[in-house]
N, C-alpha and C. Protein backbone atom coordinates (compact mmCIF):
# COMPACT_ATOMS: atom_id res chain seq x y z
N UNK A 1 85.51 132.03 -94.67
CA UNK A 1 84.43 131.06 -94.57
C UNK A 1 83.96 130.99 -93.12
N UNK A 2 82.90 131.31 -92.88
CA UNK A 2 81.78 131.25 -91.75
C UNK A 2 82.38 129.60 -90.97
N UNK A 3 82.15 129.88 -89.72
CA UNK A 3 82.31 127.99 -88.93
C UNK A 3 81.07 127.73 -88.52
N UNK A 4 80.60 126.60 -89.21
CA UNK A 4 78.77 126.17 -88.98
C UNK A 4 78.93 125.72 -87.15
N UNK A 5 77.93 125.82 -87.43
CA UNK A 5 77.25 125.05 -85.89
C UNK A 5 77.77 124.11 -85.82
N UNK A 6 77.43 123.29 -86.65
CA UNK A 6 77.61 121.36 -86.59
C UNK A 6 79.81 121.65 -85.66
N UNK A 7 80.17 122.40 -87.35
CA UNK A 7 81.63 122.36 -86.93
C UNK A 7 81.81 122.56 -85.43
N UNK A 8 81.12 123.98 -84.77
CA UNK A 8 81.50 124.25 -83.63
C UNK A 8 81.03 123.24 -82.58
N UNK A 9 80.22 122.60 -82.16
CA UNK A 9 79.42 121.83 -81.36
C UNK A 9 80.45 120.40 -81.60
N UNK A 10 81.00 120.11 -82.69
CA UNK A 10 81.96 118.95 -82.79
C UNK A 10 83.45 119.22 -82.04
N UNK A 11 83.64 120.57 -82.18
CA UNK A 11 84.98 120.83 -82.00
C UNK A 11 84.50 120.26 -80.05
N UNK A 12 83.90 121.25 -79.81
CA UNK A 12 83.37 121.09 -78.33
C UNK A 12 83.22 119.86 -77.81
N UNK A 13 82.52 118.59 -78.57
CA UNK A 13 82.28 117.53 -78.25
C UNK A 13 84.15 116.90 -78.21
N UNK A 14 84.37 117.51 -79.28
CA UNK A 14 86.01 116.57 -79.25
C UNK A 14 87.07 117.34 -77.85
N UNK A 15 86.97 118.24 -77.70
CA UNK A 15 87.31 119.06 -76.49
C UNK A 15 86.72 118.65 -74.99
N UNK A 16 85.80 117.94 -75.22
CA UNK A 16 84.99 117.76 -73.35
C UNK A 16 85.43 116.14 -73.62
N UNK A 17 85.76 115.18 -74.64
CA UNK A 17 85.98 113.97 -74.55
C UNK A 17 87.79 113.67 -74.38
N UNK A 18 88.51 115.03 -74.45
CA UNK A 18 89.52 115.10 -73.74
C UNK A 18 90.14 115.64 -72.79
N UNK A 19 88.84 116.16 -72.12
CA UNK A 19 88.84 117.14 -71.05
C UNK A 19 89.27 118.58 -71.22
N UNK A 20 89.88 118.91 -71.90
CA UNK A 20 90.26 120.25 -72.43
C UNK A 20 89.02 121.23 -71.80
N UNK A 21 88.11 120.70 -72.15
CA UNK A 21 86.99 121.65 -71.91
C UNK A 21 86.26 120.83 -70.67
N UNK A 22 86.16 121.56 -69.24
CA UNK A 22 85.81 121.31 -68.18
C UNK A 22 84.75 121.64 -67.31
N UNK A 23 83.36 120.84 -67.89
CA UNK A 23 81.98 121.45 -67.35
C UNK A 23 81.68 121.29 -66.03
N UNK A 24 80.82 121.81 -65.89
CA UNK A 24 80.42 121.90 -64.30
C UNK A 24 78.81 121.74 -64.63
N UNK A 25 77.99 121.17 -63.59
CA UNK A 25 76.28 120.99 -63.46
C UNK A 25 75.98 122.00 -62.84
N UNK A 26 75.22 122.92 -63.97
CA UNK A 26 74.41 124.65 -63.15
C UNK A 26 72.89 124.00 -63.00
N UNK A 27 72.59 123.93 -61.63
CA UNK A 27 70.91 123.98 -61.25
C UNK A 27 70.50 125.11 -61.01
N UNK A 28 69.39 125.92 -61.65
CA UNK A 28 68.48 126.48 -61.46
C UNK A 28 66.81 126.41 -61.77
N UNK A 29 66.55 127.07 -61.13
CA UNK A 29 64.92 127.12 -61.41
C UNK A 29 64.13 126.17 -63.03
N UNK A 30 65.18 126.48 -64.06
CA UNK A 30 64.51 126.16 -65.15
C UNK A 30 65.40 124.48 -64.79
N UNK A 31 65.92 123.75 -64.40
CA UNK A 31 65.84 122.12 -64.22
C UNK A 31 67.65 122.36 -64.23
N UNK A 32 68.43 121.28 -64.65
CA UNK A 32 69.84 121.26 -64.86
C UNK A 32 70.30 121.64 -66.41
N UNK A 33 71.42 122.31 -65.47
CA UNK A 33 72.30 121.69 -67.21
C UNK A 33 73.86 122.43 -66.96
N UNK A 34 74.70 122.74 -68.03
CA UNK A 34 75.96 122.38 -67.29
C UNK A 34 76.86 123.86 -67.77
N UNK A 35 77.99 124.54 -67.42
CA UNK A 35 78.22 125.46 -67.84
C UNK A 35 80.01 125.40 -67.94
N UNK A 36 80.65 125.97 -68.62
CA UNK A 36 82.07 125.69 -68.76
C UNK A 36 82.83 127.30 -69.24
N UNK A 37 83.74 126.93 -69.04
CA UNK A 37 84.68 128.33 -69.62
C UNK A 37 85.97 127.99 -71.02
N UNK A 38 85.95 128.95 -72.01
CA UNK A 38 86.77 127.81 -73.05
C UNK A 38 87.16 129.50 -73.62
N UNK A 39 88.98 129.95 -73.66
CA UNK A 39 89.04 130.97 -73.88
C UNK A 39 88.53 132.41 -74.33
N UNK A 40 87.98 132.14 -73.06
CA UNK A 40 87.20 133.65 -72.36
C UNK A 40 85.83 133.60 -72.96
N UNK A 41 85.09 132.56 -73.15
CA UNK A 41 83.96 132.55 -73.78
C UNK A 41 83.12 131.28 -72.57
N UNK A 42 82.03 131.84 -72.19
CA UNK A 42 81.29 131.02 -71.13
C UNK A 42 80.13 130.36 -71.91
N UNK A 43 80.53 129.19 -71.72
CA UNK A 43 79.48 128.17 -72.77
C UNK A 43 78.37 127.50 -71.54
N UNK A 44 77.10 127.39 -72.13
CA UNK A 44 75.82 126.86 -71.30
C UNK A 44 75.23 126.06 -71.85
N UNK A 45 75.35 124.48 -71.63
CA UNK A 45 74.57 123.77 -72.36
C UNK A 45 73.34 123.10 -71.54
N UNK A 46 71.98 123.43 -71.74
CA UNK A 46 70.91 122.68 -70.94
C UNK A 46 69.40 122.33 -71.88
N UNK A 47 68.98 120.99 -71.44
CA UNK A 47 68.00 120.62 -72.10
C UNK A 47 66.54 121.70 -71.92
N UNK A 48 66.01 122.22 -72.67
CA UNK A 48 64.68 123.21 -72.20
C UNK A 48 63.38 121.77 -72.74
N UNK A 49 62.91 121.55 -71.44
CA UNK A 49 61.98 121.09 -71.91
C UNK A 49 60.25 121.52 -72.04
N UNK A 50 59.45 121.27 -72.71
CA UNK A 50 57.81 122.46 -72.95
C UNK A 50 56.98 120.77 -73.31
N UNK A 51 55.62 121.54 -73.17
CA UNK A 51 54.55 120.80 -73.31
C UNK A 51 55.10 120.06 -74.42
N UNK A 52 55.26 120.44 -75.66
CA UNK A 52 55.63 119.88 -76.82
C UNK A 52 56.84 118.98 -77.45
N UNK A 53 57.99 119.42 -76.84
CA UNK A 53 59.30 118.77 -77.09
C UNK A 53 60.11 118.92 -75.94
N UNK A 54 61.11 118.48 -76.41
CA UNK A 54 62.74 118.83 -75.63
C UNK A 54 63.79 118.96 -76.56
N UNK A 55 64.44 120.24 -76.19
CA UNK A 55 65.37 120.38 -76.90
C UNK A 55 66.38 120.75 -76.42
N UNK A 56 68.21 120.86 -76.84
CA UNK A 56 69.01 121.49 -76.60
C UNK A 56 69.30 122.54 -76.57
N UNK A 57 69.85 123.16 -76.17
CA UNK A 57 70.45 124.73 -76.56
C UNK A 57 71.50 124.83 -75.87
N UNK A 58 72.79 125.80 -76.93
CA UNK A 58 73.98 125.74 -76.60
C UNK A 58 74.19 127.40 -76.49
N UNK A 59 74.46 127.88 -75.40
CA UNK A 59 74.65 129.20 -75.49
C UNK A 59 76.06 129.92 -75.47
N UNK A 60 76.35 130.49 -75.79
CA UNK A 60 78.06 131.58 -75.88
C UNK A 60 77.54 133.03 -75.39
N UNK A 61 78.75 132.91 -74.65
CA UNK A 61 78.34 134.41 -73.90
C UNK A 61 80.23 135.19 -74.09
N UNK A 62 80.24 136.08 -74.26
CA UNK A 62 81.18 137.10 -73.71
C UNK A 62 80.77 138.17 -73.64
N UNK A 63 82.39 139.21 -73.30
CA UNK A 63 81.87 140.52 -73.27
C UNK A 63 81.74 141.08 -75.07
N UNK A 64 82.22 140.05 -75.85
CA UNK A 64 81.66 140.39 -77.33
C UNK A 64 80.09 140.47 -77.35
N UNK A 65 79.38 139.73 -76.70
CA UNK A 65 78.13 139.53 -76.89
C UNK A 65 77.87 137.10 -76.73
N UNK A 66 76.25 137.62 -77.10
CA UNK A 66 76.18 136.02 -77.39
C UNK A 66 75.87 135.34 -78.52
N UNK A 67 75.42 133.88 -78.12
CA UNK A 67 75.37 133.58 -79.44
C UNK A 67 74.59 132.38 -79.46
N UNK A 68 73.76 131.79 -79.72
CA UNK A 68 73.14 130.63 -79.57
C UNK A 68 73.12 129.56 -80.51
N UNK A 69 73.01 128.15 -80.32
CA UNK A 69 72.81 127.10 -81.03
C UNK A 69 71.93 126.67 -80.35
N UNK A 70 70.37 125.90 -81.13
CA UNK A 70 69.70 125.37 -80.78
C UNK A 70 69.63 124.14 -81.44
N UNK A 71 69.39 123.35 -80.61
CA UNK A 71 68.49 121.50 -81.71
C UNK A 71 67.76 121.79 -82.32
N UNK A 72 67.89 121.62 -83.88
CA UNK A 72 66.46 122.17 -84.71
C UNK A 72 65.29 121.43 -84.15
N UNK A 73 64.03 121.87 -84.73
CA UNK A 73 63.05 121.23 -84.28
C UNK A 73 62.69 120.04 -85.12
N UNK A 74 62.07 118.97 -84.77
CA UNK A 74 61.85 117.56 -85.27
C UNK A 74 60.52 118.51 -85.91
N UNK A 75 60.30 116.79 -86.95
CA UNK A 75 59.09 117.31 -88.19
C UNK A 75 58.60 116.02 -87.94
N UNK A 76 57.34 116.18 -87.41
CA UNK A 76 56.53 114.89 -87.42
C UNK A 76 57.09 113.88 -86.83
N UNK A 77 55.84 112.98 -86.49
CA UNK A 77 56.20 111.06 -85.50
C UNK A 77 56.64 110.71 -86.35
N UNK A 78 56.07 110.61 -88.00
CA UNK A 78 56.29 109.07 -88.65
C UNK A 78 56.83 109.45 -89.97
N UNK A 79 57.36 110.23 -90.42
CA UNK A 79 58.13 110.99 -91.74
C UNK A 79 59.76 111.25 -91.04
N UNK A 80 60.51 111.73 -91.85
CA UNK A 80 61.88 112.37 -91.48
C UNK A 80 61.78 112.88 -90.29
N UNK A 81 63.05 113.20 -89.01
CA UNK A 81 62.92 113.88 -88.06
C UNK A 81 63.32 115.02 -88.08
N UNK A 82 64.08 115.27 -89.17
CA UNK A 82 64.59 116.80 -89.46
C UNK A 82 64.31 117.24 -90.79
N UNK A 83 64.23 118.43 -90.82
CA UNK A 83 64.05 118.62 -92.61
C UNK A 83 65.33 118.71 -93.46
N UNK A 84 66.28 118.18 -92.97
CA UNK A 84 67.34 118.09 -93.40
C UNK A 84 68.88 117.27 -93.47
N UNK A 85 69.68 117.09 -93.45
CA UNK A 85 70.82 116.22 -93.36
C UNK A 85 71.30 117.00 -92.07
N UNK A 86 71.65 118.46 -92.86
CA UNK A 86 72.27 119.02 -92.04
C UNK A 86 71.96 119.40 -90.62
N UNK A 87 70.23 119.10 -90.74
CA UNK A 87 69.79 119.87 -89.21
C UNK A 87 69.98 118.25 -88.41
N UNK A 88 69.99 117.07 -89.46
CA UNK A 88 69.78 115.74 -88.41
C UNK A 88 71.22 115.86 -87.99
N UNK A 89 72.70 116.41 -88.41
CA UNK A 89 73.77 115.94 -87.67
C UNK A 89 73.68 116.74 -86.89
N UNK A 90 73.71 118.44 -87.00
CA UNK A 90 73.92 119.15 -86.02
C UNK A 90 72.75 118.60 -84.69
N UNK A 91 71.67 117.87 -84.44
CA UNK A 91 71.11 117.48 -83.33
C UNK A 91 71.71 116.08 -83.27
N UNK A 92 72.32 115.59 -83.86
CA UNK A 92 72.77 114.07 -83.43
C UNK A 92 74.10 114.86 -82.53
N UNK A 93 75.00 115.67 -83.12
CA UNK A 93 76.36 116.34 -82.26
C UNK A 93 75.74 116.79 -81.02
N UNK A 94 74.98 117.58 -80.95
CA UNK A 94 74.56 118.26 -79.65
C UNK A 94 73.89 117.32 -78.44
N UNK A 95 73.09 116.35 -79.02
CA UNK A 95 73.17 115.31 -78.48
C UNK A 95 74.11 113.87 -78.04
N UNK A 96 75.29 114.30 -78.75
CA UNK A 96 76.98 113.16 -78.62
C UNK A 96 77.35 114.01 -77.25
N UNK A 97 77.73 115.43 -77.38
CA UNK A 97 77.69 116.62 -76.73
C UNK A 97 77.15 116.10 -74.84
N UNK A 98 75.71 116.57 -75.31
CA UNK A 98 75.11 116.55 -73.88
C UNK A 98 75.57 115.08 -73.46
N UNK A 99 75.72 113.63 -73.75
CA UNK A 99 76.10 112.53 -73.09
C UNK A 99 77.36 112.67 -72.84
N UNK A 100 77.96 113.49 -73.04
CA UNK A 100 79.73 113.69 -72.95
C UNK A 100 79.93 113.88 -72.03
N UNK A 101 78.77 115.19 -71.79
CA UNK A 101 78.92 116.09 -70.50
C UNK A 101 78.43 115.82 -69.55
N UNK A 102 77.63 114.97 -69.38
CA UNK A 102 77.24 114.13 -68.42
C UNK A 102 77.90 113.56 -67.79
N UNK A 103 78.54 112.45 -68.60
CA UNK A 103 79.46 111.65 -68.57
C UNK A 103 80.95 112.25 -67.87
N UNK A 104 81.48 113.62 -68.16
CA UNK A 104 82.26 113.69 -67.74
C UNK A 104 81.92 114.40 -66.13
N UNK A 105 80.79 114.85 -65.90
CA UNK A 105 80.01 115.60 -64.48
C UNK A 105 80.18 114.29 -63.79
N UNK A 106 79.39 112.94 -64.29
CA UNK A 106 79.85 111.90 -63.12
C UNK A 106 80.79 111.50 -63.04
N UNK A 107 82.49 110.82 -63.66
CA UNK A 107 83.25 110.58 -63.55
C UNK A 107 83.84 111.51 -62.62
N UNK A 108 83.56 113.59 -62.42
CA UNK A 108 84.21 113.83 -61.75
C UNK A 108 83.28 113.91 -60.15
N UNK A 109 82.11 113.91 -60.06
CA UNK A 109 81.44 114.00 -59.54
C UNK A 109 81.90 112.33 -58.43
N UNK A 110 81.77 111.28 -58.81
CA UNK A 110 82.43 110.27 -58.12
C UNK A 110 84.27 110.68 -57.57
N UNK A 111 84.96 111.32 -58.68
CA UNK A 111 86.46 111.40 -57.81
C UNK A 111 86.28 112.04 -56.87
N UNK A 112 85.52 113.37 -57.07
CA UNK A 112 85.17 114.13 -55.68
C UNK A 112 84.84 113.11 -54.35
N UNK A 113 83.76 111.92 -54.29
CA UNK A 113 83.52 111.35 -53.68
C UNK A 113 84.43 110.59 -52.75
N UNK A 114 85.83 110.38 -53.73
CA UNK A 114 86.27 108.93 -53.47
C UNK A 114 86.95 109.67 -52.17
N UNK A 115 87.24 108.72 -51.25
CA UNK A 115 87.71 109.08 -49.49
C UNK A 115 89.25 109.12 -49.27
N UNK A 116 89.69 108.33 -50.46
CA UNK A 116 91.20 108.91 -50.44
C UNK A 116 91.76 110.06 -51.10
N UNK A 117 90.90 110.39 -52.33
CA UNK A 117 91.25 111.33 -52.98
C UNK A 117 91.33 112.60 -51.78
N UNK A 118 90.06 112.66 -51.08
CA UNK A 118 89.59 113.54 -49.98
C UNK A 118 90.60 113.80 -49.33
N UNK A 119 91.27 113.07 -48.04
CA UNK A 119 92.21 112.69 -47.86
C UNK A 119 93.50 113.60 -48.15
N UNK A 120 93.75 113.13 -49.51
CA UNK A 120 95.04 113.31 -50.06
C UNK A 120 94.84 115.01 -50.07
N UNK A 121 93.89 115.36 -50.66
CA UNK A 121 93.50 116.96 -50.70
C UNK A 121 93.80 118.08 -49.19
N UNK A 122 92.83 116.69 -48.21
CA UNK A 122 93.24 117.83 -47.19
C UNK A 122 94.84 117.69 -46.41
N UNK A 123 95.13 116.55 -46.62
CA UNK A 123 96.45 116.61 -46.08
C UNK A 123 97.97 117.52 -47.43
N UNK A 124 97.37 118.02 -48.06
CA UNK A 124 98.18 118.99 -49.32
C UNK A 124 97.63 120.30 -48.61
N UNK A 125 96.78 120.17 -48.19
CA UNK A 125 96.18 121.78 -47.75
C UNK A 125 96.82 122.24 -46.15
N UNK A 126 96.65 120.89 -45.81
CA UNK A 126 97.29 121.23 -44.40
C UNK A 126 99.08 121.70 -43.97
N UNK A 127 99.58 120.20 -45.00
CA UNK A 127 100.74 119.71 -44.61
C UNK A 127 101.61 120.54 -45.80
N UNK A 128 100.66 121.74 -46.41
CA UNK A 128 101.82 122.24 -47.72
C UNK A 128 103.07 122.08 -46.84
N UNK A 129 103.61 122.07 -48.49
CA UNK A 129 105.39 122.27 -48.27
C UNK A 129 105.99 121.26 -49.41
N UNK A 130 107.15 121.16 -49.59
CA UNK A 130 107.58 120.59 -50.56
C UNK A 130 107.33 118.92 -50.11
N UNK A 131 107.12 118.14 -49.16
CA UNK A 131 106.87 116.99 -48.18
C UNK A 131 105.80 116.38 -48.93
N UNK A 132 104.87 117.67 -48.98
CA UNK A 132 103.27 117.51 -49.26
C UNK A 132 102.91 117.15 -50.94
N UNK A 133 104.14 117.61 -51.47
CA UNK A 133 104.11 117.73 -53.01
C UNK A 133 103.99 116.54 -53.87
């Protein structure tokens, strides 16, 4: 049996909400978004935004090849937003997803900050030795 999208994008969401899976914020040219490593497979998650919408996209890369998940596209302002059940969870996950990862970029993004943590880092770098441990 095939593993849907929805499944994979949940597993991921349950993996970055226990840190298991450890993103980082990639800026380039096309705006932000965030990139991680999860046995031997380099995952890219960033919002593409166009005249028309915004959407997600979840990319997989190895030396197998890649693989993409996208946010389906919405259907109309004032009718259903997806044409489906299945396409509304898999964009509700990818969207649990991207706030995760956010979420976990600033939590580490502030420890980096904090002046003792700093501190404690460079005096382990300096003062190695079992003292330092």
């Amino acid at each position: 049996m095939p593993i849907s999208d929805e499944y994979l994008v949940s597993y991921l969401l349950q993996e970055t909400r226990r840190e298991t899976v450890r993103w980082r914020c990639a800026r380039d040219e096309g705006g932000v978004g965030y990139t991680a490593r999860m046995n031997g497979v380099l995952l890219k998650l960033e919002r593409i935004e166009s005249t028309t919408e915004s959407r997600l996209w979840l990319r997989l890369e190895s030396e197998e090849g890649s693989a993409l998940v996208a946010e389906p596209l919405g259907r109309g302002l004032w009718g259903r937003r997806y044409g489906s059940d299945t396409e509304r969870a898999l964009a509700d996950c990818l969207q649990r997803l991207e706030q995760a990862v956010a979420a976990q970029s600033r939590r580490r993004a502030q420890a980096a900050a904090d002046p003792e943590r700093r501190e404690a880092l460079f005096r382990r770098i300096v003062m190695a030795g079992p003292a330092a441990e």
